[in-house]
PDB file of N, CA and C in Angstrom:
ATOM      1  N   UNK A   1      99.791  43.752  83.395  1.00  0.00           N
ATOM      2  CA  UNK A   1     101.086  43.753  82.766  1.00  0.00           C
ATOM      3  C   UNK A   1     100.871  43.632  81.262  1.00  0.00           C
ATOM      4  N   UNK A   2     101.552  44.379  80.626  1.00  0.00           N
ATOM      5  CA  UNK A   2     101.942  44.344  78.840  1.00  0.00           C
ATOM      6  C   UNK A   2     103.012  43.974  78.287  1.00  0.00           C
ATOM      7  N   UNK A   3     103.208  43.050  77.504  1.00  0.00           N
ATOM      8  CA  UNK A   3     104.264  42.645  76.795  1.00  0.00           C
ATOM      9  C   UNK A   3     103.830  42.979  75.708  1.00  0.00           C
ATOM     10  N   UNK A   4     104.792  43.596  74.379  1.00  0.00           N
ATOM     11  CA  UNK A   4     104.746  43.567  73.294  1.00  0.00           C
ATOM     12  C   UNK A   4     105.923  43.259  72.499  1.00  0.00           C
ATOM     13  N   UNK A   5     105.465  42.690  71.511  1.00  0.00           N
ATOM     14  CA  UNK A   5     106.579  41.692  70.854  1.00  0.00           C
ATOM     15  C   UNK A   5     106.510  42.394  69.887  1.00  0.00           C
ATOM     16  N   UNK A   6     107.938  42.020  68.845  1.00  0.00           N
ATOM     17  CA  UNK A   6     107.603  42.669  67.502  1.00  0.00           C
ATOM     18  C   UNK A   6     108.637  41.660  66.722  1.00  0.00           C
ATOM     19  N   UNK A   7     107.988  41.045  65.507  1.00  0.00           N
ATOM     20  CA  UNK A   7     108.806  39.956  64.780  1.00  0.00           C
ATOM     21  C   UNK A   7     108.711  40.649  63.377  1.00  0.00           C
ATOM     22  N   UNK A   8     109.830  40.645  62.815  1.00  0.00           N
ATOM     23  CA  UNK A   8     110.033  40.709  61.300  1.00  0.00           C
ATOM     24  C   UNK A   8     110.492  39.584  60.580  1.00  0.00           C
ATOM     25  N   UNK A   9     109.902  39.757  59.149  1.00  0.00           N
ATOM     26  CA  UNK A   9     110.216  38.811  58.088  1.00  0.00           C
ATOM     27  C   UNK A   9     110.722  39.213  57.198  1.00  0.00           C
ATOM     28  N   UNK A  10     111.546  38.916  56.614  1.00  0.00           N
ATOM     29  CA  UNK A  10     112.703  39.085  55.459  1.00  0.00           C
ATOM     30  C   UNK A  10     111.829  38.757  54.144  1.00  0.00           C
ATOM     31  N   UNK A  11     110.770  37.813  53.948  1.00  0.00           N
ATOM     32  CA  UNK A  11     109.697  37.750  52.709  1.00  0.00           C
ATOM     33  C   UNK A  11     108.668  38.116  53.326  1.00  0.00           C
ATOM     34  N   UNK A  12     107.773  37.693  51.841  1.00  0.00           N
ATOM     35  CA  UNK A  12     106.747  38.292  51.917  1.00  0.00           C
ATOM     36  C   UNK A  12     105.642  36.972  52.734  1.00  0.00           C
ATOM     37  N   UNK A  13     104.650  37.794  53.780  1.00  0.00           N
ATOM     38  CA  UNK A  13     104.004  37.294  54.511  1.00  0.00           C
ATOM     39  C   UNK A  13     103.000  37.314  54.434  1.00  0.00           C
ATOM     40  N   UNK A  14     101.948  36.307  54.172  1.00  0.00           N
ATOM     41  CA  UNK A  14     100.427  36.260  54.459  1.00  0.00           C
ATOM     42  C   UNK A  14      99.374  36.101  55.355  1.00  0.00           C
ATOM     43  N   UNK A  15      98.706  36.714  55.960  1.00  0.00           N
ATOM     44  CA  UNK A  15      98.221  36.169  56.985  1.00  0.00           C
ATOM     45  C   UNK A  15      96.336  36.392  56.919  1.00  0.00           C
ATOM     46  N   UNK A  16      96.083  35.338  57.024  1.00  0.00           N
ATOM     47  CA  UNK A  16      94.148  36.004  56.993  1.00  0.00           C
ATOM     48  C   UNK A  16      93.391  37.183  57.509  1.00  0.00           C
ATOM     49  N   UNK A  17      92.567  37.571  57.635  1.00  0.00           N
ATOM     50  CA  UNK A  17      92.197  38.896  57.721  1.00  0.00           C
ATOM     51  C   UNK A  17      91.748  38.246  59.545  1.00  0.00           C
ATOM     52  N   UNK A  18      91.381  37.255  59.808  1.00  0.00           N
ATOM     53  CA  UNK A  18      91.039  36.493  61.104  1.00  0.00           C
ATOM     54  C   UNK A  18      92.615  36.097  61.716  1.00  0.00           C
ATOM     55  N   UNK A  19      93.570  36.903  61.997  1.00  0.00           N
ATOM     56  CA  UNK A  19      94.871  36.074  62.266  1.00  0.00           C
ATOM     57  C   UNK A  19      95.437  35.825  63.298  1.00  0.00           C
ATOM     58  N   UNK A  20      94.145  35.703  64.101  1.00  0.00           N
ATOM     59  CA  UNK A  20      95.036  35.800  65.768  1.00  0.00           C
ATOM     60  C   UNK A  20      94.856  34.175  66.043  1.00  0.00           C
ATOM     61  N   UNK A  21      94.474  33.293  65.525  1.00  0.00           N
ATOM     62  CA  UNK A  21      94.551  31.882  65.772  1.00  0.00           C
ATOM     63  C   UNK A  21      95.816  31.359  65.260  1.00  0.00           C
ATOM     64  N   UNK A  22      96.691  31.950  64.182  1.00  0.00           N
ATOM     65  CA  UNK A  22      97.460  31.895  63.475  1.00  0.00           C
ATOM     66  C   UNK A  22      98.583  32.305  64.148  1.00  0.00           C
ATOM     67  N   UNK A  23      98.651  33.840  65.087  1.00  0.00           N
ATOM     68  CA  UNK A  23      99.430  34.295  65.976  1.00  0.00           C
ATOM     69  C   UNK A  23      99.467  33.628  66.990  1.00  0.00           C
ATOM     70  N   UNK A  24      98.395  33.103  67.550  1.00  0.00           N
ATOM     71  CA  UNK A  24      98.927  32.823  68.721  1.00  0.00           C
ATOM     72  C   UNK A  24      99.514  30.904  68.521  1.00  0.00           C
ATOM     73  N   UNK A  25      99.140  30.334  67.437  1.00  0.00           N
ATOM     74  CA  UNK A  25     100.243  29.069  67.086  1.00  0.00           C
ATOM     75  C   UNK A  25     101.157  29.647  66.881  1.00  0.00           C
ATOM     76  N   UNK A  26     101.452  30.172  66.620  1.00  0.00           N
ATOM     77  CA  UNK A  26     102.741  30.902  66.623  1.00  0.00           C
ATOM     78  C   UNK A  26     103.400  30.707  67.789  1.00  0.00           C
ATOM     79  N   UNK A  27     102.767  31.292  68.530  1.00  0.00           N
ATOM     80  CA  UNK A  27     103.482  31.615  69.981  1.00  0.00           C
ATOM     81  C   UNK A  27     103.529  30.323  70.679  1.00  0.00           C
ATOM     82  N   UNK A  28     102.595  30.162  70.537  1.00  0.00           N
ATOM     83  CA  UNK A  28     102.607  28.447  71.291  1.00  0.00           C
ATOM     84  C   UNK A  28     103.780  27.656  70.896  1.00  0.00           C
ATOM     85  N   UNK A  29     104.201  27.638  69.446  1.00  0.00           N
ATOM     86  CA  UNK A  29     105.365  26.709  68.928  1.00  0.00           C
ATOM     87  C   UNK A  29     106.534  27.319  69.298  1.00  0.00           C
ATOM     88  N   UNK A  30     106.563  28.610  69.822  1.00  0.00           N
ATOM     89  CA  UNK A  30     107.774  29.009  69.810  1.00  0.00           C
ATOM     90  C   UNK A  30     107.985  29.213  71.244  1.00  0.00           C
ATOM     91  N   UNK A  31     107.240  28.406  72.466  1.00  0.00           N
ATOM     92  CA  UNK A  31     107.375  28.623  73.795  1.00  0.00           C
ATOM     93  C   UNK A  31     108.195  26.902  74.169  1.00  0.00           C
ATOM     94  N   UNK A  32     108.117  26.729  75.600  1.00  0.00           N
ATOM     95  CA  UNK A  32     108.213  25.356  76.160  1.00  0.00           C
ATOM     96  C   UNK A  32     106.886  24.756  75.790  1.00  0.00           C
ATOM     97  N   UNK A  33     107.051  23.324  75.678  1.00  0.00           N
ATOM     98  CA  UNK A  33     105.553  22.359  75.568  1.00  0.00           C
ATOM     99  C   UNK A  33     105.312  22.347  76.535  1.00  0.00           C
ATOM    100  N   UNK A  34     105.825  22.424  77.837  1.00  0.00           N
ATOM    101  CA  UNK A  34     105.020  22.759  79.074  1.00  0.00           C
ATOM    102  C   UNK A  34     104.586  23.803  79.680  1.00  0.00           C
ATOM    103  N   UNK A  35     105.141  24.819  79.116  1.00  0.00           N
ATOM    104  CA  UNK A  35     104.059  26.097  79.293  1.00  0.00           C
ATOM    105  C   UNK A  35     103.464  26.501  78.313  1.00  0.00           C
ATOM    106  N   UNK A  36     103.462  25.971  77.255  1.00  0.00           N
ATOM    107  CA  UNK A  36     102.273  25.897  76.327  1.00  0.00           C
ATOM    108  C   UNK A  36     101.140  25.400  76.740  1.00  0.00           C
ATOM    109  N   UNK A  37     101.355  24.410  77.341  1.00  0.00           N
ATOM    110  CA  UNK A  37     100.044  23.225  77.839  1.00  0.00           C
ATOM    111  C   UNK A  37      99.843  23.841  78.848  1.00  0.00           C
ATOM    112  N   UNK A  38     100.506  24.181  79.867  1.00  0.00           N
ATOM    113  CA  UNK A  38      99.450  25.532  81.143  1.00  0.00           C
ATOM    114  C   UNK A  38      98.947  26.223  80.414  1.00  0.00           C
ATOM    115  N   UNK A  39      99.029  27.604  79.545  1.00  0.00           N
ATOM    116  CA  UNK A  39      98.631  28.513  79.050  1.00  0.00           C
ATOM    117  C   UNK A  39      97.514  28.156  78.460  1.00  0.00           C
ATOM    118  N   UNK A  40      97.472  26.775  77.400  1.00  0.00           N
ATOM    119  CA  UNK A  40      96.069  26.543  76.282  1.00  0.00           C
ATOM    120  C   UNK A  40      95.018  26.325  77.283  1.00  0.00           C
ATOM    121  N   UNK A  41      96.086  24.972  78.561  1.00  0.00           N
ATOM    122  CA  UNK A  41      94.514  24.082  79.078  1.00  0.00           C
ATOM    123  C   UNK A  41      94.179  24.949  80.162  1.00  0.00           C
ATOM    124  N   UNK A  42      95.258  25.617  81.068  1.00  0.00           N
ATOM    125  CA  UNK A  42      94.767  25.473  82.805  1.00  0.00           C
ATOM    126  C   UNK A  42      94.557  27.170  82.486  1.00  0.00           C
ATOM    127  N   UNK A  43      95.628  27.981  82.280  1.00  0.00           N
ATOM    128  CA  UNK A  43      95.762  29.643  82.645  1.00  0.00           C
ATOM    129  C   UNK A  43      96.405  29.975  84.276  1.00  0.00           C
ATOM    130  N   UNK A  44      96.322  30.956  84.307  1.00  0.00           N
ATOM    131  CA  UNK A  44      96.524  31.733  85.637  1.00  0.00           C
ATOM    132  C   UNK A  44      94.990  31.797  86.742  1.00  0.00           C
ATOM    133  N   UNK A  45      94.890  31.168  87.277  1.00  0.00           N
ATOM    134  CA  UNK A  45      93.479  31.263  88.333  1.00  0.00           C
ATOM    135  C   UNK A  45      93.865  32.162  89.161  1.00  0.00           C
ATOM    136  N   UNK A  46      92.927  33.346  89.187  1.00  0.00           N
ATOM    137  CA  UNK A  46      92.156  34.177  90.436  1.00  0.00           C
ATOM    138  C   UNK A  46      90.537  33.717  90.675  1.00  0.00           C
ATOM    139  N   UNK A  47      90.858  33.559  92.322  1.00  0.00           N
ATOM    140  CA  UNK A  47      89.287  33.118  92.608  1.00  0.00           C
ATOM    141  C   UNK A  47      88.514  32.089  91.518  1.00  0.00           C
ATOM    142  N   UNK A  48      87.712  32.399  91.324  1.00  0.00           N
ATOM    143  CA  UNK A  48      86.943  31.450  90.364  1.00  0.00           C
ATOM    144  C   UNK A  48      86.993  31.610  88.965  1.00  0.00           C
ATOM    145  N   UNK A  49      88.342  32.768  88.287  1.00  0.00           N
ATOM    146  CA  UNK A  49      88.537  33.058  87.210  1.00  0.00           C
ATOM    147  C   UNK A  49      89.546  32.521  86.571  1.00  0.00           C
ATOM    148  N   UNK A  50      89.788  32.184  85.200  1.00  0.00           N
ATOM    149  CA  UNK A  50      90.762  31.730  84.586  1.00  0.00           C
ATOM    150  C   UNK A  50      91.797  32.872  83.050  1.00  0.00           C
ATOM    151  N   UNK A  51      92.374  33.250  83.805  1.00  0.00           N
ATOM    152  CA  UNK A  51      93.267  34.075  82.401  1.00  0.00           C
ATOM    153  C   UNK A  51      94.040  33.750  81.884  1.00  0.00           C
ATOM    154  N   UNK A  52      93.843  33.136  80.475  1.00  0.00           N
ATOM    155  CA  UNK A  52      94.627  32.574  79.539  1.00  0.00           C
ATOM    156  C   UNK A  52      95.481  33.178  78.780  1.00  0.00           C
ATOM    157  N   UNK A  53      96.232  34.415  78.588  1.00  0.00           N
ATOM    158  CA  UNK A  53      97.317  35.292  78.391  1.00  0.00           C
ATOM    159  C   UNK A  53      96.858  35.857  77.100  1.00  0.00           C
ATOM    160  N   UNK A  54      96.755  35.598  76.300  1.00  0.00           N
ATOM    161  CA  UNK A  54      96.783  36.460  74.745  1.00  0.00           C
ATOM    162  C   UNK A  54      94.939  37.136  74.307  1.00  0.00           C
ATOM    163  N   UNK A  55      95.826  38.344  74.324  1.00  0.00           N
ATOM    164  CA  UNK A  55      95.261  39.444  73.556  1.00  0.00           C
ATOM    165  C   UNK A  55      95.692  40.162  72.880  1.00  0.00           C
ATOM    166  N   UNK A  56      94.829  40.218  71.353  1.00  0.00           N
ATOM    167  CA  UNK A  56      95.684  40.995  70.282  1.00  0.00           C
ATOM    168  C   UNK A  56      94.838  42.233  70.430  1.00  0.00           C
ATOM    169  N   UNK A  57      95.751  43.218  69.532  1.00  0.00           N
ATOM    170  CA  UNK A  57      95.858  44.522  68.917  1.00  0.00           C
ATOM    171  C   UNK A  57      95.548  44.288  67.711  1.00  0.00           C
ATOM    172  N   UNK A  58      95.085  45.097  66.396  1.00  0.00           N
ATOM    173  CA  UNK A  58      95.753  45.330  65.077  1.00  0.00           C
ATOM    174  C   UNK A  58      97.382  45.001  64.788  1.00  0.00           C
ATOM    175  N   UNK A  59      97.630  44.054  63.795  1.00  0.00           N
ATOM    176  CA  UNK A  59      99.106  43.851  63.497  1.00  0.00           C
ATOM    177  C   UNK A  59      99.234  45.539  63.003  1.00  0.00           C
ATOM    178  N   UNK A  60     100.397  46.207  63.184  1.00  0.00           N
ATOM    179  CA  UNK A  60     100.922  47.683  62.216  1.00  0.00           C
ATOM    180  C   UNK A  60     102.053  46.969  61.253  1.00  0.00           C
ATOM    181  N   UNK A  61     101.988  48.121  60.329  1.00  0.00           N
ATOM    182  CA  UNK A  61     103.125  47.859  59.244  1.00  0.00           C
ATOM    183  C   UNK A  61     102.220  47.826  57.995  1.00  0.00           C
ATOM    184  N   UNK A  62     103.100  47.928  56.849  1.00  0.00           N
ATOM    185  CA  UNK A  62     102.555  48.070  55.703  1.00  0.00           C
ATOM    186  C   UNK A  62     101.454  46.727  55.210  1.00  0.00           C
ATOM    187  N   UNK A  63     100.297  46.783  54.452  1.00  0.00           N
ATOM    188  CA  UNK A  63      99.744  45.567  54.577  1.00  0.00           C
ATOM    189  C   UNK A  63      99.084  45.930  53.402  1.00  0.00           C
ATOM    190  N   UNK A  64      98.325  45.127  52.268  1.00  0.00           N
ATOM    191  CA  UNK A  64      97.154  45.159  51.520  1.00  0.00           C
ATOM    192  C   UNK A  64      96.156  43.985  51.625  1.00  0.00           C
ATOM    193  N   UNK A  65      94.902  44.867  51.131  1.00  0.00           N
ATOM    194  CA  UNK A  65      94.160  43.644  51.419  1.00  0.00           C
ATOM    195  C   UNK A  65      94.080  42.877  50.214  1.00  0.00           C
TER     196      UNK A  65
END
């Protein structure tokens, strides 16, 4: 399954060239604290595997470095 989100900002935004630790606090603050805390600590278990939900892409949109 794919979800894709798309958030805009009205200013101007900075983000490190490393920004998926940054994205995904993001996401974390903007969920429940209790499914935050499944998602960071436990995940989704298959068999002896654990999938913890986030995977990024390249952010798109205008950007400089």
């Amino acid at each position: 399954m794919r979800i894709t989100l798309e958030f805009g900002c009205e200013k101007r935004l900075s983000l490190p060239i490393q920004y998926n630790y940054t994205v995904q606090g993001f996401l974390y603050a903007n969920i429940t604290p209790e499914l935050g805390e499944f998602l960071h600590d436990q995940g989704f278990m298959f068999e002896k595997r654990s999938f913890k939900m986030f995977t990024f892409s390249r952010l798109q949109g205008r950007y400089e470095l």
